[in-house]
Protein backbone atom coordinates (compact mmCIF):
# COMPACT_ATOMS: atom_id res chain seq x y z
CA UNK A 1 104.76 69.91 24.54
CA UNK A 2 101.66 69.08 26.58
CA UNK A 3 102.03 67.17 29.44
CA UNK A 4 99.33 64.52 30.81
CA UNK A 5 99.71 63.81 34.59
CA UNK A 6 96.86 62.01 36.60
CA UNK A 7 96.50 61.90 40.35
CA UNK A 8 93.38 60.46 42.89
CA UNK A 9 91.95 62.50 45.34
CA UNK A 10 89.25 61.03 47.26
CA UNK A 11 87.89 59.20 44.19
CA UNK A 12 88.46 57.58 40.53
CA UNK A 13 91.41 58.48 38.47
CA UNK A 14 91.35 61.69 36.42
CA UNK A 15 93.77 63.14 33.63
CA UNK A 16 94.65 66.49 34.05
CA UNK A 17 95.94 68.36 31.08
CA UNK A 18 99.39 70.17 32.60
CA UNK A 19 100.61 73.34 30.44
CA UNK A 20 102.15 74.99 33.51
CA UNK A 21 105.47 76.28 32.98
CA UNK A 22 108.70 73.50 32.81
CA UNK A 23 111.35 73.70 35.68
CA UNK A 24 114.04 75.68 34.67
CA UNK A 25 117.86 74.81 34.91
CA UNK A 26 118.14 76.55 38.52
CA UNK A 27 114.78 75.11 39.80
CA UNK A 28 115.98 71.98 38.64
CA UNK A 29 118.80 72.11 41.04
CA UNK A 30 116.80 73.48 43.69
CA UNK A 31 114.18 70.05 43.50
CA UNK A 32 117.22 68.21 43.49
CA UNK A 33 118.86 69.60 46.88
CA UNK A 34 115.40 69.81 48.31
CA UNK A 35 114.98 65.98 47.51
CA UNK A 36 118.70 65.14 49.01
CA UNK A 37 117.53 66.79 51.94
CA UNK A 38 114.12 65.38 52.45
CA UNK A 39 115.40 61.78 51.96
CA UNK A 40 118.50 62.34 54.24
CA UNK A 41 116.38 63.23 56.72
CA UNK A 42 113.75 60.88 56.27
CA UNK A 43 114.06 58.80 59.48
CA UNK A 44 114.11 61.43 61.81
CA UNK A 45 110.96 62.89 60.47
CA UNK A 46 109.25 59.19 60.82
CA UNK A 47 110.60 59.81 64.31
CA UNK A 48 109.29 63.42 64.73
CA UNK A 49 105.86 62.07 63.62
CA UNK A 50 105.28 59.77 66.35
CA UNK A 51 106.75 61.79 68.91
CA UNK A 52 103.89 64.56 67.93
CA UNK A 53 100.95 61.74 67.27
CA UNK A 54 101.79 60.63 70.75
CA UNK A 55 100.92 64.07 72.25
CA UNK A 56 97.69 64.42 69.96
CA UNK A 57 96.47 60.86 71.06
CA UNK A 58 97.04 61.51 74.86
CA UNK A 59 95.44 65.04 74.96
CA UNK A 60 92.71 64.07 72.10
CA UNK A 61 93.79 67.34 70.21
CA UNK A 62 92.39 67.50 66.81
CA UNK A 63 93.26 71.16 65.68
CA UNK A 64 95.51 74.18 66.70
CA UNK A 65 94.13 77.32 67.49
CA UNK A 66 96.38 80.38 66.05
CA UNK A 67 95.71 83.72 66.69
CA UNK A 68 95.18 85.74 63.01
CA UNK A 69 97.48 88.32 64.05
CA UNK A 70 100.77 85.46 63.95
CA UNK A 71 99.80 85.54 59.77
CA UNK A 72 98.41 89.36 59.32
CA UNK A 73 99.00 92.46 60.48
CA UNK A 74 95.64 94.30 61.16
CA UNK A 75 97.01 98.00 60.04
CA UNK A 76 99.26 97.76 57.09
CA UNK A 77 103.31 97.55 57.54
CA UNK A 78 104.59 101.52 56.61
CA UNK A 79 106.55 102.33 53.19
CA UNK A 80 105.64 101.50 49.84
CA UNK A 81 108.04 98.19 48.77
CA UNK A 82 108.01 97.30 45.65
CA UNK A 83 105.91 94.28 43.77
CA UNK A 84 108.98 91.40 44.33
CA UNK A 85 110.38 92.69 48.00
CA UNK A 86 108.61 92.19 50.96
CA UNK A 87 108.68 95.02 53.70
CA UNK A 88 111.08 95.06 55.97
CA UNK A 89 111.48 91.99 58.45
CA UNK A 90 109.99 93.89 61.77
CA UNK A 91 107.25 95.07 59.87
CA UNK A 92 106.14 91.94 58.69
CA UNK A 93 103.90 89.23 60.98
CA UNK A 94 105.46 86.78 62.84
CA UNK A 95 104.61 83.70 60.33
CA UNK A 96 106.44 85.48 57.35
CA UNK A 97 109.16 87.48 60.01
CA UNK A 98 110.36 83.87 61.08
CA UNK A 99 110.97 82.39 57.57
CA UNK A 100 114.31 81.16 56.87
CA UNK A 101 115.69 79.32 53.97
CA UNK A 102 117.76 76.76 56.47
CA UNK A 103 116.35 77.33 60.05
CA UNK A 104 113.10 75.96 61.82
CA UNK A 105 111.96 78.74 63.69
CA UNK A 106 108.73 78.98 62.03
CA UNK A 107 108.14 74.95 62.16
CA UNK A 108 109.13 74.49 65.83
CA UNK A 109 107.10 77.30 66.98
CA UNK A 110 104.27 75.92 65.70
CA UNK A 111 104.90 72.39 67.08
CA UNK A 112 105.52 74.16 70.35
CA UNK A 113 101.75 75.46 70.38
CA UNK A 114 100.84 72.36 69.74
CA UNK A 115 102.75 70.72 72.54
CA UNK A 116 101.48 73.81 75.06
CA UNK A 117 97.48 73.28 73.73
CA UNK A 118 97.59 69.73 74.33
CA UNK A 119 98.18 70.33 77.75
CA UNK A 120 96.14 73.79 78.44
CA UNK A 121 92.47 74.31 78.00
CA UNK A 122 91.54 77.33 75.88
CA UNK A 123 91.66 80.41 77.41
CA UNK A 124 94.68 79.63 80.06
CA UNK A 125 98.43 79.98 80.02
CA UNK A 126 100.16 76.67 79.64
CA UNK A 127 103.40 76.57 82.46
CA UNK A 128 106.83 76.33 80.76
CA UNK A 129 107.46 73.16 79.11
CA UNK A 130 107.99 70.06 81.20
CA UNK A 131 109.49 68.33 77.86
CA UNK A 132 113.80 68.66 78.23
CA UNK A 133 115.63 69.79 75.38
CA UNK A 134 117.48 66.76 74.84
CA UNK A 135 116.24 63.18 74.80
CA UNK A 136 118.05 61.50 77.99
CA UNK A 137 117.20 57.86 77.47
CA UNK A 138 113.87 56.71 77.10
CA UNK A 139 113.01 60.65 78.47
CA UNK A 140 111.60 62.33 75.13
CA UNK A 141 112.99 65.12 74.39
CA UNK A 142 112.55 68.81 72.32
CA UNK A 143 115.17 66.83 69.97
CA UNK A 144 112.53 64.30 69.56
CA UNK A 145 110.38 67.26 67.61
CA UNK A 146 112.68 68.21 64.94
CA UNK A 147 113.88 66.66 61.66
CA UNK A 148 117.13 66.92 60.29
CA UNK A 149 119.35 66.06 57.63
CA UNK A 150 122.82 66.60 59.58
CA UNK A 151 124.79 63.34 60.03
CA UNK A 152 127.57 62.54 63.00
CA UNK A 153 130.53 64.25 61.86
CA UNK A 154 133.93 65.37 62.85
CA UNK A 155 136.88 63.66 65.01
CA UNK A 156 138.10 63.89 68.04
CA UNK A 157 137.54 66.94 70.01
CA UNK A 158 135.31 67.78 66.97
CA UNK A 159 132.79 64.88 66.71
CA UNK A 160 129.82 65.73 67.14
CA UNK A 161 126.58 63.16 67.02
CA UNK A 162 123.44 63.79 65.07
CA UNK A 163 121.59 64.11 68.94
CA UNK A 164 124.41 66.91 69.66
CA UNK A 165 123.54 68.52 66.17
CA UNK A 166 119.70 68.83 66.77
CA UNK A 167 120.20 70.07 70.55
CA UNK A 168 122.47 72.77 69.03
CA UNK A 169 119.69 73.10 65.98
CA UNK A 170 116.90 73.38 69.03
CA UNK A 171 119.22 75.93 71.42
CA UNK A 172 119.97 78.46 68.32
CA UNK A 173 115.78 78.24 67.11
CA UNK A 174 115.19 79.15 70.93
CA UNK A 175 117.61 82.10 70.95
CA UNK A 176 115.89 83.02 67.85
CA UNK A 177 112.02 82.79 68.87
CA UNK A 178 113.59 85.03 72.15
CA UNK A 179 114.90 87.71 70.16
CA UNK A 180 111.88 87.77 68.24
CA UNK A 181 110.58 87.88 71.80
CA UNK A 182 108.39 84.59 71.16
CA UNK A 183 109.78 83.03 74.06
CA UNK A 184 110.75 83.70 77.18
CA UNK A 185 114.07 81.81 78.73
CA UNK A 186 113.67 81.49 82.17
CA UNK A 187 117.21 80.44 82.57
CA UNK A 188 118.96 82.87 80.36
CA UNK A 189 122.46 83.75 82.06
CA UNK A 190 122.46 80.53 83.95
CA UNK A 191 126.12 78.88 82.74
CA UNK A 192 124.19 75.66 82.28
CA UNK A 193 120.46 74.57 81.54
CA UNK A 194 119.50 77.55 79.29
CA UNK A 195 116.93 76.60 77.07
CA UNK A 196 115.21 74.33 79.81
CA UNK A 197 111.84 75.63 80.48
CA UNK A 198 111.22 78.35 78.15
CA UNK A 199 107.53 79.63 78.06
CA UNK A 200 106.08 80.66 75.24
CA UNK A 201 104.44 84.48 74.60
CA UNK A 202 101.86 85.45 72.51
CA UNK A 203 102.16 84.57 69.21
CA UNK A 204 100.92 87.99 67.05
CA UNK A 205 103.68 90.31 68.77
CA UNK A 206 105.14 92.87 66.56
CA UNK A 207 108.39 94.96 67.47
CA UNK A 208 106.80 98.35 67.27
CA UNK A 209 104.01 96.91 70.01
CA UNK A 210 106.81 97.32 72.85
CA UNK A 211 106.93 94.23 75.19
CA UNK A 212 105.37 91.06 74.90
CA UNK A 213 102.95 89.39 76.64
CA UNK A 214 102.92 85.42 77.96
CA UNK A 215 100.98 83.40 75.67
CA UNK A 216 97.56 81.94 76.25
CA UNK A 217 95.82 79.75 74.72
CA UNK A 218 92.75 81.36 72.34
CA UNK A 219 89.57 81.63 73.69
CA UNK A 220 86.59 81.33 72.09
CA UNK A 221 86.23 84.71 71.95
CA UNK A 222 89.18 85.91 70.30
CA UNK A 223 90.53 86.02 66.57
CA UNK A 224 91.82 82.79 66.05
CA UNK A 225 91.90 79.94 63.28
CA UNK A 226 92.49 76.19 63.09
CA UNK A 227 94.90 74.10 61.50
CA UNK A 228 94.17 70.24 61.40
CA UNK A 229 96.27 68.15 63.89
CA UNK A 230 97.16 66.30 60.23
CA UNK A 231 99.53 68.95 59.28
CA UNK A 232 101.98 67.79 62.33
CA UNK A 233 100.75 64.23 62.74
CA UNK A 234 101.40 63.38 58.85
CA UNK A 235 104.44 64.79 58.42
CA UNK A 236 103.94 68.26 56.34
CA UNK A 237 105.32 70.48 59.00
CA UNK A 238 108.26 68.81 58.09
CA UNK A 239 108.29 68.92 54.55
CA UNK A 240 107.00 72.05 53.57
CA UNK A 241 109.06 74.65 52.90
CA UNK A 242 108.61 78.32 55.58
CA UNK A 243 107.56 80.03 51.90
CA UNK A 244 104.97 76.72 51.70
CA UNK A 245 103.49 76.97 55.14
CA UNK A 246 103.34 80.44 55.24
CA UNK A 247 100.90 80.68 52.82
CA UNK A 248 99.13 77.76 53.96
CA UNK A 249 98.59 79.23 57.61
CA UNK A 250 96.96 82.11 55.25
CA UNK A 251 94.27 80.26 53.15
CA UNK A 252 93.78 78.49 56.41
CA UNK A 253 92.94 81.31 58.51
CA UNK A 254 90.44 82.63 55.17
CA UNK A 255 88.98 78.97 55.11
CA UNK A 256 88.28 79.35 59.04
CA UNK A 257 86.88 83.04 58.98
CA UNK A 258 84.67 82.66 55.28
CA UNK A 259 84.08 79.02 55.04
CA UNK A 260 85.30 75.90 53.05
CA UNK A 261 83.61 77.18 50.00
CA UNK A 262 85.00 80.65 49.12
CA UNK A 263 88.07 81.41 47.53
CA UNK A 264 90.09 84.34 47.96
CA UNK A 265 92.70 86.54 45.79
CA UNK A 266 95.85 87.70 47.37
CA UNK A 267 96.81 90.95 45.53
CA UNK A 268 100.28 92.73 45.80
CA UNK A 269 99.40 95.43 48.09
CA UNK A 270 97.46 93.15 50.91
CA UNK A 271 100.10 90.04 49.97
CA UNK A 272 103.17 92.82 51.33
CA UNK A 273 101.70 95.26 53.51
CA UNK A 274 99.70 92.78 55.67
CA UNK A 275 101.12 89.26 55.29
CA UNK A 276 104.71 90.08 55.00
CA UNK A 277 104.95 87.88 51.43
CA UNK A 278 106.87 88.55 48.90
CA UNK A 279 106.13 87.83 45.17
CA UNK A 280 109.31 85.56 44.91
CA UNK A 281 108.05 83.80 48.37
CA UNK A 282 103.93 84.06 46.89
CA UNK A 283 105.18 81.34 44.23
CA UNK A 284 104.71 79.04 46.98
CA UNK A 285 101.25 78.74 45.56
CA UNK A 286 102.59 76.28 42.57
CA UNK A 287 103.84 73.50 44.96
CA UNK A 288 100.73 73.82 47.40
CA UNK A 289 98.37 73.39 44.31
CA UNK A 290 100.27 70.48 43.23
CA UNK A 291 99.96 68.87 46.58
CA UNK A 292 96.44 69.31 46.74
CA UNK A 293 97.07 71.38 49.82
CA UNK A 294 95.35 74.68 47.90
CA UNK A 295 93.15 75.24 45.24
CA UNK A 296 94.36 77.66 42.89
CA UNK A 297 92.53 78.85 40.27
CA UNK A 298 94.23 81.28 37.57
CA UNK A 299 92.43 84.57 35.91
CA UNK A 300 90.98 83.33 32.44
CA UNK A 301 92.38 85.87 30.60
CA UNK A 302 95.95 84.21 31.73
CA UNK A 303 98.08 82.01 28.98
CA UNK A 304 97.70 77.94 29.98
CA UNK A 305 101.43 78.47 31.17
CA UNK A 306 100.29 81.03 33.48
CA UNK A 307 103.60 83.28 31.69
CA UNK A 308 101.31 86.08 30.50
CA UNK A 309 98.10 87.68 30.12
CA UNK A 310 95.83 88.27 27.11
CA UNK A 311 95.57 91.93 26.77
CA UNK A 312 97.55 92.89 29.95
CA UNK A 313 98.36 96.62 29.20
CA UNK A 314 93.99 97.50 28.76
CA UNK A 315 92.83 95.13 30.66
CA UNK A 316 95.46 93.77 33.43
CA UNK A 317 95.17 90.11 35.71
CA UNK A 318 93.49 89.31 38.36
CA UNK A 319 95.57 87.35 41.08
CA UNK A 320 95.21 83.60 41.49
CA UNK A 321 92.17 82.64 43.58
CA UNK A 322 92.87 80.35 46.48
CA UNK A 323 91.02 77.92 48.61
CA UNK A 324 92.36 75.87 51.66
CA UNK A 325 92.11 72.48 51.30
CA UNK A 326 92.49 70.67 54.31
CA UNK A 327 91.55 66.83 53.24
CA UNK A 328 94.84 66.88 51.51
CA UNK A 329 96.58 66.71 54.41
CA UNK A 330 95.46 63.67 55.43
CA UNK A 331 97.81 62.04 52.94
CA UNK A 332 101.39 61.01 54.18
CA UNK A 333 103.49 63.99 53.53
CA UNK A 334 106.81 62.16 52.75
CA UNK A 335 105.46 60.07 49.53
CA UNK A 336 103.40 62.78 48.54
CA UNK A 337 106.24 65.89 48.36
CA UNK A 338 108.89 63.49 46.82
CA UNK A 339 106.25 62.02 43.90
CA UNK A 340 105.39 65.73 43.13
CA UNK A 341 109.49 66.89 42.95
CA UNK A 342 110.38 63.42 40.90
CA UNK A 343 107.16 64.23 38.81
CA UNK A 344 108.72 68.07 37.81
CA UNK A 345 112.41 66.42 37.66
CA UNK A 346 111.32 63.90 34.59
CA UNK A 347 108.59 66.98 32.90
CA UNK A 348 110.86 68.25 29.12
């Protein structure tokens, strides 16, 4: 059955006529945990929020400058995956290499360039971070950043507070982001203090380039995008899932290159060999489009549920075209990600 859903963006009411494909049983449960999750964790994210608009108001920060080698590799990963696999993890950019159905590695190493740009001018390295890991009083710290559904737990020798659960959350992204060799630990070996301090390195590092080098921030001369301050300050960072803002930081970088008018196909050799994306991760474009985040516009010769293709075996499908659209993330993230998961819950 046809459903009817109407949404504003920037102007009057409009019905859009929805034929997209229902939920099934398993995505079903999948909106459900993600909802759990979101609302568990709602306060700290409210938290998170301010702790980030508080940076972009001191330092006047409006955007983030990237380097297009943390989303694409310029020569093509080797091997020849197949259309639902992605290549192998050190083949594929950093963006799509730090993905991770439960972690934050992707998210907090984005907030940290943010943190490091709002103190550094373009085209200089930003010292290690003067920001703690843990929040000591009214001392903000690297806790401060993340948001997190964990609750106090345990007894005894075991409790362990929510603040104790996001240090330990921060600590094992940081070991991460080193291995990946993203950051460097100063401290590493010291019995106490670890984490203090790291420094970040450049973000487009791949393991067959050898070392890494300490980050700077881009220049006006290099290739770099933007991402609006928005996607921190109103809360996305925190909702979107690594699949989500992968693919974001990708029409992003195409929006900053070609302009806020073109849109873009992603087909299954590129989407692999150069982004790291697989097709199972590429179906990130549904929730983006909903969200108003991305513009995605389907191959004509595609059924209204987007299931199959007039014609296929003489005549094949083109891939979706895609267009960043940043005024969507002006909206509050938080309202806007739950409305869109109740609105696919209650779709038969």
């Amino acid at each position: 059955m046809a459903q009817f859903r109407a949404f504003s963006l920037g102007g009057p009411n409009f019905i859009r006529l929805d034929f997209t494909r229902l939920p099934n049983a398993r995505e079903r449960k999948q909106l459900q945990l993600r909802k759990k999750r979101l609302e568990d964790a709602e306060d700290t994210m409210v938290s998170a929020m301010a702790r980030v608009q508080e940076l972009v108001t001191v330092s006047g920060l409006s955007s983030v400058r990237i380097r297009g080698e943390f989303v694409r590799r310029i020569r093509p990963a080797p091997g020849d995956p197949s259309d639902r696999s992605a290549v192998a993890p050190e083949h594929r950019p950093p963006s799509t290499r730090l993905m991770s159905p439960n972690g934050i590695a992707l998210p907090f190493f984005l907030i940290s360039l943010l943190e490091a740009q709002s103190r550094t001018a373009p085209g200089h390295r930003p010292e290690a971070t003067p920001i703690p890991i843990r929040r000591v009083g009214d001392e903000v710290g690297w806790t401060d950043f993340i948001s997190t559904s964990a609750k106090t737990s345990g007894q005894g020798r075991h409790l362990m507070s929510r603040l104790d659960k996001k240090q330990q959350q921060v600590e094992r992204t940081l070991d991460r982001l080193r291995r990946e060799q993203l950051v460097h630990l100063p401290n590493l070996g010291h019995t106490t203090a670890t984490h203090e301090g790291f420094v970040l390195m450049r973000e487009g590092w791949l393991p067959e380039h050898g070392d890494n080098d300490l980050y700077r921030v881009p220049d006006e001369d290099e290739d770099y995008f933007t991402v609006p301050v928005e996607l921190f300050t109103q809360g996305w960072i925190y909702v979107l899932a690594d699949s989500e803002l992968a693919l974001l930081l990708i029409v992003a970088r195409w929006w900053h290159i070609h302009g806020s008018e073109k849109t873009h196909y992603l087909s299954a050799g590129p989407r692999q060999r150069h982004y790291g994306l697989s097709r199972d991760s590429y179906e990130a474009h549904m929730m983006l489009g909903n969200l108003r985040l991305m513009e995605v516009i389907a191959d004509s010769s595609r059924w209204l549920d987007n299931s199959k293709a007039e014609d296929y075996p003489a005549k094949g499908v083109k891939p979706h075209e895609l267009r960043f659209l940043p005024d969507g993330l002006k909206a509050q993230a938080f309202p806007e990600i739950l409305k869109e998961i109740d609105y696919q819950l209650v779709r038969r």
